[in-house]
Protein backbone atom coordinates (compact mmCIF):
# COMPACT_ATOMS: atom_id res chain seq x y z
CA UNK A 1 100.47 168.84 134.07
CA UNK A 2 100.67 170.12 130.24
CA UNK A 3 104.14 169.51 128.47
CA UNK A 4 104.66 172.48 126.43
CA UNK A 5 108.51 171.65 125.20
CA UNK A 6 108.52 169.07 122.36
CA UNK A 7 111.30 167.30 123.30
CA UNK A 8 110.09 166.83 126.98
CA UNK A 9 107.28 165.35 125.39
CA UNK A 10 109.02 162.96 123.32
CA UNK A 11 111.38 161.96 126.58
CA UNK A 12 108.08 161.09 128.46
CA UNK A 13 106.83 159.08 125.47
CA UNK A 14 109.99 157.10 125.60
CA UNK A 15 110.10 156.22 128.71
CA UNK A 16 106.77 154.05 127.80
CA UNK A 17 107.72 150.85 126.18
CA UNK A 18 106.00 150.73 122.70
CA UNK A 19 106.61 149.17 120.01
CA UNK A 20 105.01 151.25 117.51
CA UNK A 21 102.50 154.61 117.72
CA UNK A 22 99.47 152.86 119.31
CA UNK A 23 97.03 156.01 118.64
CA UNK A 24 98.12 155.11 115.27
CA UNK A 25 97.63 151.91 114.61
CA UNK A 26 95.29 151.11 112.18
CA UNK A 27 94.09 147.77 111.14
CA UNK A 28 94.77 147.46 107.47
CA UNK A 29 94.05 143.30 106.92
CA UNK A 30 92.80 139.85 107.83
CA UNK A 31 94.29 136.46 106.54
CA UNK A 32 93.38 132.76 107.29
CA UNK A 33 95.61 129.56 107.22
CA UNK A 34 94.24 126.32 108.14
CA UNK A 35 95.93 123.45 109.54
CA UNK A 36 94.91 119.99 108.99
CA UNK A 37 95.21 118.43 112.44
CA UNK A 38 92.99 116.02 114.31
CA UNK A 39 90.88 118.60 114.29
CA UNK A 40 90.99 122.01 111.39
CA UNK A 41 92.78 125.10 113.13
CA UNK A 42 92.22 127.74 111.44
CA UNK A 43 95.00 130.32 111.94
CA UNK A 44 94.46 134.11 111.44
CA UNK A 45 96.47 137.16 111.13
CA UNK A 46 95.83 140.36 111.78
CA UNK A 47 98.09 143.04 109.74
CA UNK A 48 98.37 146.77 110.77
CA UNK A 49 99.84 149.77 109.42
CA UNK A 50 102.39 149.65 111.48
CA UNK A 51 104.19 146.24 110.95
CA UNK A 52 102.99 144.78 114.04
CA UNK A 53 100.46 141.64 113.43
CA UNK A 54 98.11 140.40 116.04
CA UNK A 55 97.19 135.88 115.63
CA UNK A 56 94.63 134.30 116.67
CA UNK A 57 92.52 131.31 115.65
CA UNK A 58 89.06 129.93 114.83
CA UNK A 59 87.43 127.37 117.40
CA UNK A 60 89.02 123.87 116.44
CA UNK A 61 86.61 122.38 113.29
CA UNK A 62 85.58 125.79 112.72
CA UNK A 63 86.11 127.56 109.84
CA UNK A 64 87.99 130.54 108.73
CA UNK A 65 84.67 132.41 107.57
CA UNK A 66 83.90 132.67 110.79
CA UNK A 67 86.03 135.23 111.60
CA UNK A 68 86.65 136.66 108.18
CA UNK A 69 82.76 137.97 108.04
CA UNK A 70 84.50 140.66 110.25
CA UNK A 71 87.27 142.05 108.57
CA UNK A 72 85.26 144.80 107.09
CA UNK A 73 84.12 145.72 110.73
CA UNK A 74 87.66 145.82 111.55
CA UNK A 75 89.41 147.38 108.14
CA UNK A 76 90.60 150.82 109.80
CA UNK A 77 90.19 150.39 113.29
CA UNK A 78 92.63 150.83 116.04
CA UNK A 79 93.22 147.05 117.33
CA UNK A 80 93.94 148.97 121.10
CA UNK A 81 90.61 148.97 121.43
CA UNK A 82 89.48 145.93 121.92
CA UNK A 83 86.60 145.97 124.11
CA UNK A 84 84.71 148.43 121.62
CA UNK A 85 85.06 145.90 118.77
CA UNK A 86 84.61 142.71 120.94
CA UNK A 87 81.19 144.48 121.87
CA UNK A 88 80.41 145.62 117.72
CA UNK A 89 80.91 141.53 116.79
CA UNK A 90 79.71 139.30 119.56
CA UNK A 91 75.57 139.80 118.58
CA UNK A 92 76.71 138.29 115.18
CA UNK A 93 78.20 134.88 117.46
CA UNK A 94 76.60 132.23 118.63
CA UNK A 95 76.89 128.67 120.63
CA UNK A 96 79.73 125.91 119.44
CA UNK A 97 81.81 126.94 116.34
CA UNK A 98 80.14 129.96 115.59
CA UNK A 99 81.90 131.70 118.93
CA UNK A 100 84.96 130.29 117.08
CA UNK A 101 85.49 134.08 114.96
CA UNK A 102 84.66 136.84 117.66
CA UNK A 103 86.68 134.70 120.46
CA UNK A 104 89.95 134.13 117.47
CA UNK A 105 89.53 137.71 116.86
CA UNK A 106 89.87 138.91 120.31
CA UNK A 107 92.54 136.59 120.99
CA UNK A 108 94.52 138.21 118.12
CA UNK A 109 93.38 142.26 118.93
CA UNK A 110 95.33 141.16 122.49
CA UNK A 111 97.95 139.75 120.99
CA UNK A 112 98.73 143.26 119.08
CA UNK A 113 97.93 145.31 121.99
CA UNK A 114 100.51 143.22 123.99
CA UNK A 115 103.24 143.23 121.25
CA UNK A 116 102.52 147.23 121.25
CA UNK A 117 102.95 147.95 124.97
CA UNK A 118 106.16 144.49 125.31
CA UNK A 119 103.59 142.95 127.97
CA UNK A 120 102.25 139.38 128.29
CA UNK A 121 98.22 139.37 127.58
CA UNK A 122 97.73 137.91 131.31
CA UNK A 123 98.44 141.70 132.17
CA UNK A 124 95.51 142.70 130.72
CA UNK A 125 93.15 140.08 132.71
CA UNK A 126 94.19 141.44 135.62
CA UNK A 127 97.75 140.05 136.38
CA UNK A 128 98.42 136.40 137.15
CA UNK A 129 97.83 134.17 140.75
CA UNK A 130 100.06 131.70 139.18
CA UNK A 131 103.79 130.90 137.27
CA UNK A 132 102.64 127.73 135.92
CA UNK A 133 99.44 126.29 134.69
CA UNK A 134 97.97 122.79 135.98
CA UNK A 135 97.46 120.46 132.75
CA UNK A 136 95.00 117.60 132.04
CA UNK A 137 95.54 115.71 129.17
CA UNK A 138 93.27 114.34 126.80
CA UNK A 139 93.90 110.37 126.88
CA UNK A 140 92.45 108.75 123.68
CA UNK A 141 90.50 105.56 123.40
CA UNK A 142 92.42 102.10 122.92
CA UNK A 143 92.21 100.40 119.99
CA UNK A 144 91.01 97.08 121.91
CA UNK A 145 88.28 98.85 124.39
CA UNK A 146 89.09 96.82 127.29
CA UNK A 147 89.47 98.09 130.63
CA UNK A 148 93.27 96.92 130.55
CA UNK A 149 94.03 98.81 127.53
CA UNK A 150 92.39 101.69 128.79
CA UNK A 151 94.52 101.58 131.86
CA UNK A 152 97.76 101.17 129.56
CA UNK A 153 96.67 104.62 128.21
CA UNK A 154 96.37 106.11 131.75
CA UNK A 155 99.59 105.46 132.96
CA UNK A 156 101.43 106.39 129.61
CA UNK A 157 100.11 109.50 130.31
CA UNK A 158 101.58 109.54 133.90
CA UNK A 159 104.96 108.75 132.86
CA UNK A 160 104.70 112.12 130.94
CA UNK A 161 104.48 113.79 134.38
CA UNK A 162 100.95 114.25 134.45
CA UNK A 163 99.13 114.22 137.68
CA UNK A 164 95.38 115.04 135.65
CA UNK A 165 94.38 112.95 132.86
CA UNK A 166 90.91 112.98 131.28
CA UNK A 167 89.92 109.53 129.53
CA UNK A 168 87.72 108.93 126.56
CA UNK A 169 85.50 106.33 127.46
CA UNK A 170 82.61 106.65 124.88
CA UNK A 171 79.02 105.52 125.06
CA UNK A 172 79.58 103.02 121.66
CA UNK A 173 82.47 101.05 123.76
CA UNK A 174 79.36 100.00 126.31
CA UNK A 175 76.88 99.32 123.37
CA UNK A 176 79.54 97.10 121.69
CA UNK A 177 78.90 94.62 124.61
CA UNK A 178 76.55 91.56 124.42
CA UNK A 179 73.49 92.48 126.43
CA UNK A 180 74.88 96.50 127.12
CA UNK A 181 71.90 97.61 126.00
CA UNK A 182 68.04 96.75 125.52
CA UNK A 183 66.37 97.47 122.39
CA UNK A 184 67.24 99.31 119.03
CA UNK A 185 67.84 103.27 118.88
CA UNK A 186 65.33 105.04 116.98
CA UNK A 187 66.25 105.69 113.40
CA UNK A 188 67.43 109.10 112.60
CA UNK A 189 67.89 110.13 108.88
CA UNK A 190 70.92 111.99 108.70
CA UNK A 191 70.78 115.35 106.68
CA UNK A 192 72.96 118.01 106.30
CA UNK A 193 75.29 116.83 109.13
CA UNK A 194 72.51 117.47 111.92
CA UNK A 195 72.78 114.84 114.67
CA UNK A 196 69.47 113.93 116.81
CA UNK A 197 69.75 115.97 120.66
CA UNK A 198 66.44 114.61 122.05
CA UNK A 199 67.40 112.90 125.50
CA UNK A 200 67.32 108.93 124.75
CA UNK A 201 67.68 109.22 121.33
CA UNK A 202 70.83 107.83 118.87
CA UNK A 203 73.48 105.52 119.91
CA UNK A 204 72.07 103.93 123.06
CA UNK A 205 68.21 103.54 124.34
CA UNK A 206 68.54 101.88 127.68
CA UNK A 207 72.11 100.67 129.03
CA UNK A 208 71.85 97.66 131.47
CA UNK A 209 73.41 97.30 134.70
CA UNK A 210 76.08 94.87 132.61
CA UNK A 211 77.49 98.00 130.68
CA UNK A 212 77.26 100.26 133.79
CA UNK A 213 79.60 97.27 135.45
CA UNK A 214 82.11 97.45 132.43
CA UNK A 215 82.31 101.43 132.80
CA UNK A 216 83.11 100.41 136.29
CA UNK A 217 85.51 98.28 135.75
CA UNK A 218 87.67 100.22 133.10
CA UNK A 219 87.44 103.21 135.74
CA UNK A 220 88.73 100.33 138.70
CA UNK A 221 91.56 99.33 136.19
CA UNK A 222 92.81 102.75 135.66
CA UNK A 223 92.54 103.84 139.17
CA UNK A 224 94.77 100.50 139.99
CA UNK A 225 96.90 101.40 137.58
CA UNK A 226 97.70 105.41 137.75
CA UNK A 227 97.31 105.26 141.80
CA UNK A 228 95.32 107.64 143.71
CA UNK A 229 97.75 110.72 143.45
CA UNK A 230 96.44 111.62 140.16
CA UNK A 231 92.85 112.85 139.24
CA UNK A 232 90.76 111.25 136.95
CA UNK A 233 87.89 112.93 134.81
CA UNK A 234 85.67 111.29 131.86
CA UNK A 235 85.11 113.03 128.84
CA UNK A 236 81.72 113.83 127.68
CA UNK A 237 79.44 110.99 126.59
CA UNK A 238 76.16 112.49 127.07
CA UNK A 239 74.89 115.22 125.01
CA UNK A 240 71.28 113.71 125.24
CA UNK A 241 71.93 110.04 124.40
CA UNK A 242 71.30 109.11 127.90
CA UNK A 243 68.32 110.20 130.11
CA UNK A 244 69.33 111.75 133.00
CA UNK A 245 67.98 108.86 135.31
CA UNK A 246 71.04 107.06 133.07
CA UNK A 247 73.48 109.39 133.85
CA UNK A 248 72.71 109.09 137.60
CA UNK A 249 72.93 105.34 137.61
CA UNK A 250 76.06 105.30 135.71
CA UNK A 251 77.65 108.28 137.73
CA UNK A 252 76.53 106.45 141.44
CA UNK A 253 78.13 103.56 139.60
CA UNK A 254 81.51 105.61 139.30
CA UNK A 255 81.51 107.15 142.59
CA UNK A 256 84.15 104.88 144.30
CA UNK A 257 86.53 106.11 142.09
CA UNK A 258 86.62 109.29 142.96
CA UNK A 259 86.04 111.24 139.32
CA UNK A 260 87.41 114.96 139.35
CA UNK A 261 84.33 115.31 137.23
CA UNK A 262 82.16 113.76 134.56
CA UNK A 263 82.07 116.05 131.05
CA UNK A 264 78.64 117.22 129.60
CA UNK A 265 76.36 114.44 130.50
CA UNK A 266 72.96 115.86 128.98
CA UNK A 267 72.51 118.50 126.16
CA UNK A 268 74.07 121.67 126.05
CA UNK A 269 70.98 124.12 126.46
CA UNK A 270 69.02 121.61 129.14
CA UNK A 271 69.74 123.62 132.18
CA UNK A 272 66.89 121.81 134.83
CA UNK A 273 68.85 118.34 133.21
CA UNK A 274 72.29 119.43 134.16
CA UNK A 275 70.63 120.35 137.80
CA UNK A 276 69.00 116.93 138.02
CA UNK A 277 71.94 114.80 137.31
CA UNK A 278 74.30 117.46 139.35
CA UNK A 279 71.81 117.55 142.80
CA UNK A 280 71.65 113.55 142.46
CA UNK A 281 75.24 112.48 142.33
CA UNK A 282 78.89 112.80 143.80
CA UNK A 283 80.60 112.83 140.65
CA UNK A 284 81.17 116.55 140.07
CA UNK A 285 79.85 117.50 137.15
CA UNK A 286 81.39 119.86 134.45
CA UNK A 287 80.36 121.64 131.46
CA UNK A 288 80.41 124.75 129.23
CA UNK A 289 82.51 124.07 126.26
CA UNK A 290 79.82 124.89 123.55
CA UNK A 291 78.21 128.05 125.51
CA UNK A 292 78.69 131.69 124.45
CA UNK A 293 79.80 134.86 126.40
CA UNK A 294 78.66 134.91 130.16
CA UNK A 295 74.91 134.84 128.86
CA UNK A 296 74.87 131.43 127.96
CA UNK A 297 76.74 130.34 131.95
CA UNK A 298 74.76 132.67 133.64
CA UNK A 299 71.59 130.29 134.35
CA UNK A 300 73.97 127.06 135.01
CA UNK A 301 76.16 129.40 137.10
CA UNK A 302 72.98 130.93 139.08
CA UNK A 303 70.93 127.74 139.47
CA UNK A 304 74.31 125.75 140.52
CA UNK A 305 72.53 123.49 138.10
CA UNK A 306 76.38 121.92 137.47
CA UNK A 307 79.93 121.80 139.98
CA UNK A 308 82.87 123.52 137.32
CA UNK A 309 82.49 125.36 134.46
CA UNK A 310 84.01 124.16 131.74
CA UNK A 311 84.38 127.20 129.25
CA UNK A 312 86.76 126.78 125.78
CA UNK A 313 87.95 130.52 125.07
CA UNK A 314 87.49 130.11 121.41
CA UNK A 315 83.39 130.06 121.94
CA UNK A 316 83.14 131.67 125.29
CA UNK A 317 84.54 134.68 123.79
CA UNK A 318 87.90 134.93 124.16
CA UNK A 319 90.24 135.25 126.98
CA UNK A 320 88.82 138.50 129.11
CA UNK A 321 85.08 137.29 128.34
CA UNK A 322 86.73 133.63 129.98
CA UNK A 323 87.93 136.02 132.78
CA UNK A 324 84.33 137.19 133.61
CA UNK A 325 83.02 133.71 133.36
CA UNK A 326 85.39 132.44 135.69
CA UNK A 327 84.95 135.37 138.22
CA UNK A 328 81.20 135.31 138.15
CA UNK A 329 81.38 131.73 139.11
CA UNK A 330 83.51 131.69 141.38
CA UNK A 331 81.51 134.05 143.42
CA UNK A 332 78.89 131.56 143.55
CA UNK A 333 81.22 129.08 144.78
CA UNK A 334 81.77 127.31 141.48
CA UNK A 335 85.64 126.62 140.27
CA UNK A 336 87.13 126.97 136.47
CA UNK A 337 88.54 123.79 134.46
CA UNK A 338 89.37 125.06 130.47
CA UNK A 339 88.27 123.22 127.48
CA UNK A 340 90.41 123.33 124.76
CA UNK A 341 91.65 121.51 121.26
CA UNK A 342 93.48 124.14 119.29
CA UNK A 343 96.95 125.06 118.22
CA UNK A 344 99.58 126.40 119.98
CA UNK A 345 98.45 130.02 119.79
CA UNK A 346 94.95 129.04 121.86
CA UNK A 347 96.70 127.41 123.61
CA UNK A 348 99.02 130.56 124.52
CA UNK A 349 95.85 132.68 124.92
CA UNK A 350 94.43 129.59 127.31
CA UNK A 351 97.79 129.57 129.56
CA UNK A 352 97.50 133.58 129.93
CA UNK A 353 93.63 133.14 130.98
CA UNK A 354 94.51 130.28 133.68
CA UNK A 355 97.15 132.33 135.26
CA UNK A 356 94.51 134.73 135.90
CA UNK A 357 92.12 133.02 137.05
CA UNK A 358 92.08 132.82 140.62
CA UNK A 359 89.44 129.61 140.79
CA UNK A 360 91.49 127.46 138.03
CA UNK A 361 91.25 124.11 138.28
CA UNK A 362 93.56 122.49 135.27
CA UNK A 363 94.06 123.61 131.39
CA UNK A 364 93.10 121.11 128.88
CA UNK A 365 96.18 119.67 126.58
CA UNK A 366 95.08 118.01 123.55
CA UNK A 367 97.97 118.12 121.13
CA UNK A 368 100.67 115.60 123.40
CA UNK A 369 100.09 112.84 120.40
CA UNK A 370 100.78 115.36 117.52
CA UNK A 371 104.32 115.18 116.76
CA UNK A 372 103.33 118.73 114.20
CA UNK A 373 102.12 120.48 117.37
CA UNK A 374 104.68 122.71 118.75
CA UNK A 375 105.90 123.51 115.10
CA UNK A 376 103.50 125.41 114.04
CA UNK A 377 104.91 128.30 115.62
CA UNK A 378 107.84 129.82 117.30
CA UNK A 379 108.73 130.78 120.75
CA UNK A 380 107.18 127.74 122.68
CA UNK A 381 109.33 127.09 125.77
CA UNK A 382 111.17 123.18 125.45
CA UNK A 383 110.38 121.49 127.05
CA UNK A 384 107.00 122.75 127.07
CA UNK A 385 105.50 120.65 130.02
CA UNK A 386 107.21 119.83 133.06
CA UNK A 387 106.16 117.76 136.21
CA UNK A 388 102.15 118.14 134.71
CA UNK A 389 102.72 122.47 134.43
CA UNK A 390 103.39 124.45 131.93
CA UNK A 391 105.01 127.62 132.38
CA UNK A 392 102.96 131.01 132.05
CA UNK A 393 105.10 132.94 129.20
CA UNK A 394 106.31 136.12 129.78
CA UNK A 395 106.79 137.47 126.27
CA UNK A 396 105.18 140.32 124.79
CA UNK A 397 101.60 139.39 123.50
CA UNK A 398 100.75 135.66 123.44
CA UNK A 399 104.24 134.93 123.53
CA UNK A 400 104.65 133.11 120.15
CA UNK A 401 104.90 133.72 116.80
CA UNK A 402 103.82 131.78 113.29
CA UNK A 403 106.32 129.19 111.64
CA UNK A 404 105.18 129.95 108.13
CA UNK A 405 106.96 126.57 107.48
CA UNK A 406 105.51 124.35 109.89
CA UNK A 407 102.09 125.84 108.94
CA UNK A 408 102.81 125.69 105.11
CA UNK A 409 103.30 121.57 106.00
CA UNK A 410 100.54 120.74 107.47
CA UNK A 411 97.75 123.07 105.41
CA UNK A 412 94.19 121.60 104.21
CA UNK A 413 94.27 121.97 100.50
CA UNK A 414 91.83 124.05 100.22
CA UNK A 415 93.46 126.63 102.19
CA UNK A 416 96.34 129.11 100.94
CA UNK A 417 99.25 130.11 103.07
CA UNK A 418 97.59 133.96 104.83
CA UNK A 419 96.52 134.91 100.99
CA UNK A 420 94.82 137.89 99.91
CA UNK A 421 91.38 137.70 101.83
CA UNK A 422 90.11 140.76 99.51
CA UNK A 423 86.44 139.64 98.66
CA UNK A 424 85.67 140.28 102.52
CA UNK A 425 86.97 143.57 102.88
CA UNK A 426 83.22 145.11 102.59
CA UNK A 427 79.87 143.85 104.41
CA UNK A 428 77.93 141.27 102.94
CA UNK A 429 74.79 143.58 103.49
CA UNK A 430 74.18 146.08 101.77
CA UNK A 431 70.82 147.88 99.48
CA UNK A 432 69.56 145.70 96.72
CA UNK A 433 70.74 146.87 93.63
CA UNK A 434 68.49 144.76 90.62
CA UNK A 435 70.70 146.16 88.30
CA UNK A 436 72.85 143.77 89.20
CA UNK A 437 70.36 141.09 88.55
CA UNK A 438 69.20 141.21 84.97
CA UNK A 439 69.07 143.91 82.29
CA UNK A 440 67.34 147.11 82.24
């Protein structure tokens, strides 16, 4: 049908709920905030030409270069097209933080599309199986490591409502006891930050069946304590400081307790580990937190070399990259948990992915101890979690909006308040002009 009458065409328009002229929109900046937290969040904003703003955010301990590298990528785009510039950045991302600005960016490029059309972001992923996400909470160690104090935590965290709760019981609390371990670690000079990955290597070199025991009995006095109507997960303790004939000892040690899952028990990138431990033991085992667009799951995914995935959207690659992580899994028989540590707008972004994901096991909370949290923005439902769910929002976009105040008091110093980012607004390549260098 071609509308020839002007006005008919502007009825028909109309009748589409917009909030501005989406083949207009132009992106016309990018500004960074970051919040000191327990870890950095680093906020960004997306302007347009059009008043409407897009925010996103920066894998937590990232930093706001990562995503501002892009801006001049960006500068004049339409921000409605966001799988054509998701596709023009992710070759410049990589594993860990350095996902952190092509996954922030995409979170914020759905956030404008959904504050142009007035629809949540779970729309765009496909619609949502669910009106309330599943949390699991991040449960801190105890000052006093003992396997009473660690059941205190536990059930604090059930009288919040929770029915999940993930507990941080670290490698150093077993090397701390008298005979845990036999010999030294091997030295390892510390440069630059860089931590040794080599399976064996840094805190521990053999545990002993005494430290496998006292895992086993801080697991026993938590399960006493929370009951058996909640599930229990440990958070990650391997990352190569235990072999995986360790990790199979310690997880066969663990079984009778009946672990949702044990978190990243050998390095990252050491797929035929990951099978080993996984094909040995009845502790499910989950990871994926550090991996990178569906490339870096597909060989874990494939070789069933682990039981969940365990992607956080701000590497993976943001919420509709998540989507296709979770789908290709599941095809393969292999369920969704998601990682996650941010601020309030991931954790928007997260809620929107779990309601579309079919295979979704829980959502990751890790702000319930930061009184700051929820302040940082606007719009959050209150109270936000009820009965162990949160509710999947059903405002435009994300569903929240910045509190310039709450950011402003609780900003690293080094950071301004979404300040003129102007020194990134052309690429950082370019021809070599030695003109520039020294005189003629």
């Amino acid at each position: 049908m071609v509308i020839q009458d002007d006005q008919a065409r502007g009825d028909l328009e109309n009748a589409i709920n917009t909030y501005s002229s989406p083949s207009g929109l132009k992106i016309t900046d990018m500004r960074t905030a970051v919040v000191w937290s327990n870890y950095d969040y680093p906020i960004i904003r997306i302007d347009t030409n059009q008043d409407v703003y897009g925010i996103g955010e920066v894998r937590d301990a990232g930093h706001p270069e990562n995503a501002l590298q892009f801006k001049s990528m960006l500068l004049g785009q339409n921000p409605c097209n966001v799988d054509m510039l998701f596709r023009a950045m992710k070759p410049f991302g990589n594993w860990g933080r350095e996902g952190g600005g092509v996954s922030g960016i995409e979170l914020a490029l759905w956030d404008l599309v959904g504050k142009v059309y007035g629809v949540p972001c779970y729309q765009f992923l496909g619609g949502k199986y669910r009106d309330k996400v599943r949390i699991y909470a991040d449960t801190p160690e105890p000052d006093e490591p003992t396997p009473e104090a660690f059941a205190q935590r536990a059930l604090g965290r059930k009288e919040m409502g929770l029915t999940f709760i993930k507990c941080d019981v670290r490698l150093h609390t077993l090397v701390e006891i008298e005979g845990g371990m036999v010999g030294q670690p091997t030295k390892f000079e510390y440069r630059l930050g860089l931590r040794g990955r080599a399976p064996g290597d840094g805190q521990v070199v053999k545990i002993t069946d005494k430290a496998i025991a006292r895992m086993a009995d801080i697991f026993a006095a938590i399960r006493e304590a929370v009951g058996w109507d909640v599930s229990l997960c440990i958070d990650h303790f391997g990352h190569g400081y235990l072999t995986a004939k360790e990790v199979i000892k310690l997880a066969r040690a663990l079984e009778p307790y009946k672990l949702a899952w044990m978190e990243d028990p050998m390095p990252w990138d050491d797929v035929d580990g990951h099978k080993r431990v996984t094909d040995a033991v009845e502790v499910p085992i989950a990871a994926g937190e550090n991996w990178y667009l569906l490339d870096g799951f597909r060989e874990f995914i494939d070789r069933h070399a682990l039981d969940i995935i365990h992607p956080d959207l701000l590497t993976s690659g943001g919420m509709l990259e998540t989507k296709r992580i979770a789908d290709y899994a599941e095809r393969r028989g292999i369920p969704t948990a998601l990682h996650f540590a941010g601020s309030p707008i991931a954790f928007m972004a997260n809620l929107h992915c779990a309601a579309a994901t079919p295979s979704l096991v829980a959502l990751e909370h890790h702000g319930l101890d930061l009184p700051f949290w929820s302040n940082l923005v606007t719009g959050l439902a209150d109270p936000l979690l009820e009965d162990g769910y949160v509710a999947v929002p059903e405002k435009p976009g994300l569903g929240v909006d910045l509190n310039y105040e709450g950011i402003k008091a609780c900003l690293r110093e080094f950071s301004g308040l979404f300040e003129p980012t102007d020194e990134w607004n052309t690429p950082k390549l370019g021809f070599w002009q030695p003109d520039r260098y020294w005189d003629k």
